[in-house]
Protein backbone atom coordinates (compact mmCIF):
# COMPACT_ATOMS: atom_id res chain seq x y z
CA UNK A 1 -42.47 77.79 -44.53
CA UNK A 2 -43.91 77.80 -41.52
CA UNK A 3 -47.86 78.23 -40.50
CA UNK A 4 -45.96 81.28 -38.25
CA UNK A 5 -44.11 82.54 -41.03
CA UNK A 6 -47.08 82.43 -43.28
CA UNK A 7 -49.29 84.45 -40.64
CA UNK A 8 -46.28 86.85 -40.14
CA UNK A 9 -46.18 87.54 -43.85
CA UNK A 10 -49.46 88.06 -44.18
CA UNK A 11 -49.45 90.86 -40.89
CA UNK A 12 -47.14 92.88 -43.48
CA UNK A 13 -50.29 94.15 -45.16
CA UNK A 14 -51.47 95.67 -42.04
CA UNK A 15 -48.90 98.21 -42.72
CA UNK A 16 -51.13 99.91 -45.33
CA UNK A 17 -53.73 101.10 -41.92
CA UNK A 18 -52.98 104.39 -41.01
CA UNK A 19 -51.31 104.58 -37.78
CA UNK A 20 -49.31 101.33 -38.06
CA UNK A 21 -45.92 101.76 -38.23
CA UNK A 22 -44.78 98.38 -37.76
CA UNK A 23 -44.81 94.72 -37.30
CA UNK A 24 -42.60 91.98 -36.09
CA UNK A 25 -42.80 88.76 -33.74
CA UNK A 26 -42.58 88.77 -30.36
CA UNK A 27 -43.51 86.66 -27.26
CA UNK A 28 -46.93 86.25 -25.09
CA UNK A 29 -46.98 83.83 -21.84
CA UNK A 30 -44.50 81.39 -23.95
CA UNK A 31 -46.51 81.48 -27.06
CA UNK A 32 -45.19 83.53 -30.71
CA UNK A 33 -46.91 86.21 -31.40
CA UNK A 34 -46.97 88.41 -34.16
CA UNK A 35 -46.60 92.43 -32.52
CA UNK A 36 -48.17 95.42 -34.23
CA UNK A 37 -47.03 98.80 -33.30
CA UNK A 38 -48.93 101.79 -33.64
CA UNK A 39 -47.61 105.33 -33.49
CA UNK A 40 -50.81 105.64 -31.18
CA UNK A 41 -53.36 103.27 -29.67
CA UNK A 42 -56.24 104.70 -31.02
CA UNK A 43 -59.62 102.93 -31.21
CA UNK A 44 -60.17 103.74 -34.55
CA UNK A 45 -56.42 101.76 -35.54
CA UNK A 46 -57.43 99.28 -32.76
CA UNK A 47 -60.92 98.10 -34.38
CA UNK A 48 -59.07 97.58 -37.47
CA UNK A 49 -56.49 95.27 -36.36
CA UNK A 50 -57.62 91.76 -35.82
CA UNK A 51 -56.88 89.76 -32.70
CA UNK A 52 -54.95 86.56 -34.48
CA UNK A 53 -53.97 85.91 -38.33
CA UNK A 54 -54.19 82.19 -39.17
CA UNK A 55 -54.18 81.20 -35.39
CA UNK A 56 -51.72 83.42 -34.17
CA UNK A 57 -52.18 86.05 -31.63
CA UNK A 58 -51.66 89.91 -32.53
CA UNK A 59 -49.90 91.94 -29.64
CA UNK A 60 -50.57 95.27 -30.49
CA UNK A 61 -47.81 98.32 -29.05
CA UNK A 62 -47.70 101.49 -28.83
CA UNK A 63 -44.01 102.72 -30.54
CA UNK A 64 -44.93 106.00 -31.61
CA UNK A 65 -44.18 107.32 -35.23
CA UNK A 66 -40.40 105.50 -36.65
CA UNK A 67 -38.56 107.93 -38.30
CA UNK A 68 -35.01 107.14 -39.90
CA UNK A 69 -32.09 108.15 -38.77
């Protein structure tokens, strides 16, 4: 497994913050990133989220709340 993979794997626990609703890879200036979306951008979620896992940046987006369908 990858040192990406790893760092992607561990983002998964950020889904226990309230307010995340997501997480996933993504892309910043050519680099991987791992993306964190937020039902809303608060600073609250925001200071709770860190900036990289293992290296790797966090991208964090506002998605609003998921709901199935």
């Amino acid at each position: 497994m990858s040192g990406f993979d790893l760092a992607l794997q561990k983002a998964h626990d950020l889904l226990t913050i309230d307010g995340v609703v997501g997480v996933g890879e993504g892309e910043i200036g050519g680099q991987r990133c791992i993306v964190v979306f937020v039902a809303s951008p608060s600073a609250s979620v925001r200071s709770r989220l860190p900036a990289q896992i293992d290296g790797v940046p966090v991208d964090i987006r506002e998605s609003g709340p998921f709901t199935a369908q």
